[in-house]
C-alpha atoms as a PDB file:
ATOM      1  CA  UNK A   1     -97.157  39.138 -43.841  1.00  0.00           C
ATOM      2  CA  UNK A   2     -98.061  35.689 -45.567  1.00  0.00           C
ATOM      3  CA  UNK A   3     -95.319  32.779 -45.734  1.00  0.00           C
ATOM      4  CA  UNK A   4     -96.094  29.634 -46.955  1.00  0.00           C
ATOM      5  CA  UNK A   5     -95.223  25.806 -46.057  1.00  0.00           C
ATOM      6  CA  UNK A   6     -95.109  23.425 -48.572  1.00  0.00           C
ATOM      7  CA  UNK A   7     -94.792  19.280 -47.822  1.00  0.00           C
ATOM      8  CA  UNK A   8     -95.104  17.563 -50.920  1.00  0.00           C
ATOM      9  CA  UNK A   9     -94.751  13.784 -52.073  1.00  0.00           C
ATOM     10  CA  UNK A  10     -96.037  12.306 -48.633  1.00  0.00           C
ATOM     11  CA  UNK A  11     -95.541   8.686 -50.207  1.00  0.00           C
ATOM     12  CA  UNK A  12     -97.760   6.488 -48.545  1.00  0.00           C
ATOM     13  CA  UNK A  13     -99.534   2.696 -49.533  1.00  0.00           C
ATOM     14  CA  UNK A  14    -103.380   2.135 -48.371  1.00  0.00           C
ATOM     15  CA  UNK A  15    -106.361   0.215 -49.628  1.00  0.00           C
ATOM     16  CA  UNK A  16    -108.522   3.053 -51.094  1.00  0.00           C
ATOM     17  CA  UNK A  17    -111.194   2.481 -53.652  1.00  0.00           C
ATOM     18  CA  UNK A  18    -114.755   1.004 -55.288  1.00  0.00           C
ATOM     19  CA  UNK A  19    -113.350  -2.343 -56.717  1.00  0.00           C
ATOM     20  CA  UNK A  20    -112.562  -5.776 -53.961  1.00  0.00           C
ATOM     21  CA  UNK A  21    -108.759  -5.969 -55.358  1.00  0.00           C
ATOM     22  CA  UNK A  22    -108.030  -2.274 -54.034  1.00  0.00           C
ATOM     23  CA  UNK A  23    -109.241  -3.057 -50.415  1.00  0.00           C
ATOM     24  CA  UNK A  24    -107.205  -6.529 -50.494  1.00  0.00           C
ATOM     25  CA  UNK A  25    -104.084  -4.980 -52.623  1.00  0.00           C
ATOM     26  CA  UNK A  26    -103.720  -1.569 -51.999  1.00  0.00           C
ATOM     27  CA  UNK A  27    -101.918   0.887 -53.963  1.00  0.00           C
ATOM     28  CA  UNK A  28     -99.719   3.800 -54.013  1.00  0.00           C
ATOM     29  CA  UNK A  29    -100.633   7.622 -53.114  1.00  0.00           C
ATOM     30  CA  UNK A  30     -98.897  10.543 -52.960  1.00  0.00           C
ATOM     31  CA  UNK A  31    -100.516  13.399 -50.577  1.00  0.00           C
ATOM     32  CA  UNK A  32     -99.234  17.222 -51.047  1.00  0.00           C
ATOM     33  CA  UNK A  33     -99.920  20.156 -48.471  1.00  0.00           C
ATOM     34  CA  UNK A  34    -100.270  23.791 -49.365  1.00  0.00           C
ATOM     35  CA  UNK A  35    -100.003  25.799 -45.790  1.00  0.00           C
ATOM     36  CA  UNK A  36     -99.961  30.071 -45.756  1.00  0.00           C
ATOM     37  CA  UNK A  37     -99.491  31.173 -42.445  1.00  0.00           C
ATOM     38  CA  UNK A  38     -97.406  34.301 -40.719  1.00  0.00           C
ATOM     39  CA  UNK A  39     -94.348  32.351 -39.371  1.00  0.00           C
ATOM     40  CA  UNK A  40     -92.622  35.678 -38.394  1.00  0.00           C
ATOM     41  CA  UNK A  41     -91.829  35.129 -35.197  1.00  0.00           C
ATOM     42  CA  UNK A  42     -90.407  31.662 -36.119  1.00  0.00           C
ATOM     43  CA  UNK A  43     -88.372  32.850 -38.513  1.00  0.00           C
ATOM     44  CA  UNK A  44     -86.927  34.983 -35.280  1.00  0.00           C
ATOM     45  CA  UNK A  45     -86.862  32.847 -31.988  1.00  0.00           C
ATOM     46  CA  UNK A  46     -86.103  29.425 -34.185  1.00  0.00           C
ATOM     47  CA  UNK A  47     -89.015  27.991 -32.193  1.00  0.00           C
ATOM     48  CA  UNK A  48     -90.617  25.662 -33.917  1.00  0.00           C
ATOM     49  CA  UNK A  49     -94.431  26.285 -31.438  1.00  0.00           C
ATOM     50  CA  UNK A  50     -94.372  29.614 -33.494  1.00  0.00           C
ATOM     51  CA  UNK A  51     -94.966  27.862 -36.517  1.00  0.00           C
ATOM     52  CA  UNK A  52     -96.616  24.885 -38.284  1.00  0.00           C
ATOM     53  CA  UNK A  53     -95.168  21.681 -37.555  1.00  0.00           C
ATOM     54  CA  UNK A  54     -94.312  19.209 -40.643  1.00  0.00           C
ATOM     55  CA  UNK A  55     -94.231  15.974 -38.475  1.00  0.00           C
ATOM     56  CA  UNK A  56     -98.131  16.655 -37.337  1.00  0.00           C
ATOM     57  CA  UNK A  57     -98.886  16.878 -40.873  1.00  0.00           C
ATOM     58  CA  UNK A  58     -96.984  14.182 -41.712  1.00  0.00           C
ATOM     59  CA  UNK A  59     -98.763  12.082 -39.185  1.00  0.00           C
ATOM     60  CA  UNK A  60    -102.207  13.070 -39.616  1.00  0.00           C
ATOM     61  CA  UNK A  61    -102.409  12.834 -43.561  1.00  0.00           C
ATOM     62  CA  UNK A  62    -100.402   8.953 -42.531  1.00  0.00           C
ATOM     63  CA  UNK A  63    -103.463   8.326 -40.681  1.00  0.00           C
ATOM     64  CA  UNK A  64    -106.154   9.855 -42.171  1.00  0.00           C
ATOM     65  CA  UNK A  65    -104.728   7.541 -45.208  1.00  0.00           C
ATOM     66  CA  UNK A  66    -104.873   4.282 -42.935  1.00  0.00           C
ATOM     67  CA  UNK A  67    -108.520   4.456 -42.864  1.00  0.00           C
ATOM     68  CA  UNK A  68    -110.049   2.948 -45.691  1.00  0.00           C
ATOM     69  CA  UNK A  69    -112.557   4.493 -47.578  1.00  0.00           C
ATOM     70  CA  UNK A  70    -114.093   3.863 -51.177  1.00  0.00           C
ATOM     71  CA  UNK A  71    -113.361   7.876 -52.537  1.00  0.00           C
ATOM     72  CA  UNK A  72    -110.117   9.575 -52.261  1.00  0.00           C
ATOM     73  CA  UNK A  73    -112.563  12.663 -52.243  1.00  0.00           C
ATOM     74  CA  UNK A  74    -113.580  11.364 -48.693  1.00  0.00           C
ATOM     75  CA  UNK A  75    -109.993  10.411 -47.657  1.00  0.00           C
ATOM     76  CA  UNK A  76    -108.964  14.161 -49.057  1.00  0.00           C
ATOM     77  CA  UNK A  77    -111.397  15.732 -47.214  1.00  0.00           C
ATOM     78  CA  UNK A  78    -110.749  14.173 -43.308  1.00  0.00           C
ATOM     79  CA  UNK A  79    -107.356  15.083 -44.136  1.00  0.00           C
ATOM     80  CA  UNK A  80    -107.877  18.796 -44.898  1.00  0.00           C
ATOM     81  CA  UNK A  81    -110.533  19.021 -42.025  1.00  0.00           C
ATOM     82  CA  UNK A  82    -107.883  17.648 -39.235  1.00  0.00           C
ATOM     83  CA  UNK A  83    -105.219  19.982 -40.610  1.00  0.00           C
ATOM     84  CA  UNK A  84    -107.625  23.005 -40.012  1.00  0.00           C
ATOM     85  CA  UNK A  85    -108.173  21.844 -36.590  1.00  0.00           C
ATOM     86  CA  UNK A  86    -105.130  21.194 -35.753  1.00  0.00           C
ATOM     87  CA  UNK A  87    -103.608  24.439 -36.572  1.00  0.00           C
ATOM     88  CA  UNK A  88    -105.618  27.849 -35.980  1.00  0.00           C
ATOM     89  CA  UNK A  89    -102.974  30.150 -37.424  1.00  0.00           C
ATOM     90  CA  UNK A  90    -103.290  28.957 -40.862  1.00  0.00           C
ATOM     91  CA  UNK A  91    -104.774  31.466 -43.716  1.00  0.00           C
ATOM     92  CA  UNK A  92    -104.793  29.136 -46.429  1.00  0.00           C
ATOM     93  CA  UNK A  93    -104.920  25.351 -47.039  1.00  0.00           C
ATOM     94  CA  UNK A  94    -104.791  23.079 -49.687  1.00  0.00           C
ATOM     95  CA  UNK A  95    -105.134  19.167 -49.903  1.00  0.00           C
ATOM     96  CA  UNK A  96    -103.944  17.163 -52.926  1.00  0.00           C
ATOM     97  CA  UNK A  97    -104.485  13.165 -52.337  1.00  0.00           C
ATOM     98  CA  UNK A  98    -103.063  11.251 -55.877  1.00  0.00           C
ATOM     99  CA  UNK A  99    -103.862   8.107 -56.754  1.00  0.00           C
ATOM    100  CA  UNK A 100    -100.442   6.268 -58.797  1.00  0.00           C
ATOM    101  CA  UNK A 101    -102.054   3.771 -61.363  1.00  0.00           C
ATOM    102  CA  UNK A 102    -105.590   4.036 -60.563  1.00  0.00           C
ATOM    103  CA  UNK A 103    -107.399   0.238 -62.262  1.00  0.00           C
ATOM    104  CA  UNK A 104    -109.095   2.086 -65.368  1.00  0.00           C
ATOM    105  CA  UNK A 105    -109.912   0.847 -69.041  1.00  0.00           C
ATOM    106  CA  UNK A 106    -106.549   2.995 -70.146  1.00  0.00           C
ATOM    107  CA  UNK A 107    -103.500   3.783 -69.398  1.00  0.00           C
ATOM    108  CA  UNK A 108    -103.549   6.552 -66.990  1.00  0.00           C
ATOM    109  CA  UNK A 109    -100.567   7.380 -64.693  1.00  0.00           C
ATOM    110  CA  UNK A 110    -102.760   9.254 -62.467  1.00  0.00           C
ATOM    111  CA  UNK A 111    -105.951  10.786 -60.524  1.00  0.00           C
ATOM    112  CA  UNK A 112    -105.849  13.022 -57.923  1.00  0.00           C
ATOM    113  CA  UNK A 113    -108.413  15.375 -55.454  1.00  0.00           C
ATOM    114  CA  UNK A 114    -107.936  18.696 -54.021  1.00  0.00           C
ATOM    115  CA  UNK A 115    -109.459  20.621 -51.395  1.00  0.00           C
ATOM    116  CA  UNK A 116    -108.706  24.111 -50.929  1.00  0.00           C
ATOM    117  CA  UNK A 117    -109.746  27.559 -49.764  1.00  0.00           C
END
């Protein structure tokens, strides 16, 4: 059996991009995590070490985000490769890091990355 584990609209500020202003001012993002596992016995014992816990992923997308980096694609990616790690039960995983308001010659709300298998 497949369940899956959803934590979306991790709101988080960091200083992510190509131009000066974004390391010095920073901007909003918005990470989402996509998580199939088999949380069966969970779902039984209420124990939350038989299932995937949303604080770790909370924490390591918080500090993968801390670390400044020029591409969200990079700052996507060493979030979706600790989250692997971190949990061996998983059968899927996907990684969405959006950027709110990215500096562009338009009006454009948003861009976003994923990572997924």
């Amino acid at each position: 059996m497949t369940h899956q584990i959803n934590i979306e609209g991790i709101k988080l500020y960091a200083y992510h991009g190509c131009l000066e202003e974004e390391a010095r001012i920073g901007a909003n993002y918005i990470v989402d995590v996509y998580m199939t596992t088999d949380f069966t016995e969970a779902a039984l014992t209420d124990d939350l070490t038989k299932t995937l816990d949303y604080c770790t992923v909370y924490d390591i997308s918080k500090a993968e985000m801390a670390i400044r980096s020029k591409l969200i694609e990079q700052v996507c990616d060493r979030i979706y490769k600790r989250i692997r790690s971190e949990f061996k039960t998983l059968k899927t995983l996907e990684v969405k890091v959006t950027k709110l308001l990215p500096p562009m010659n338009g009006d454009v709300a948003s861009t976003s990355v994923v990572i997924k298998d």
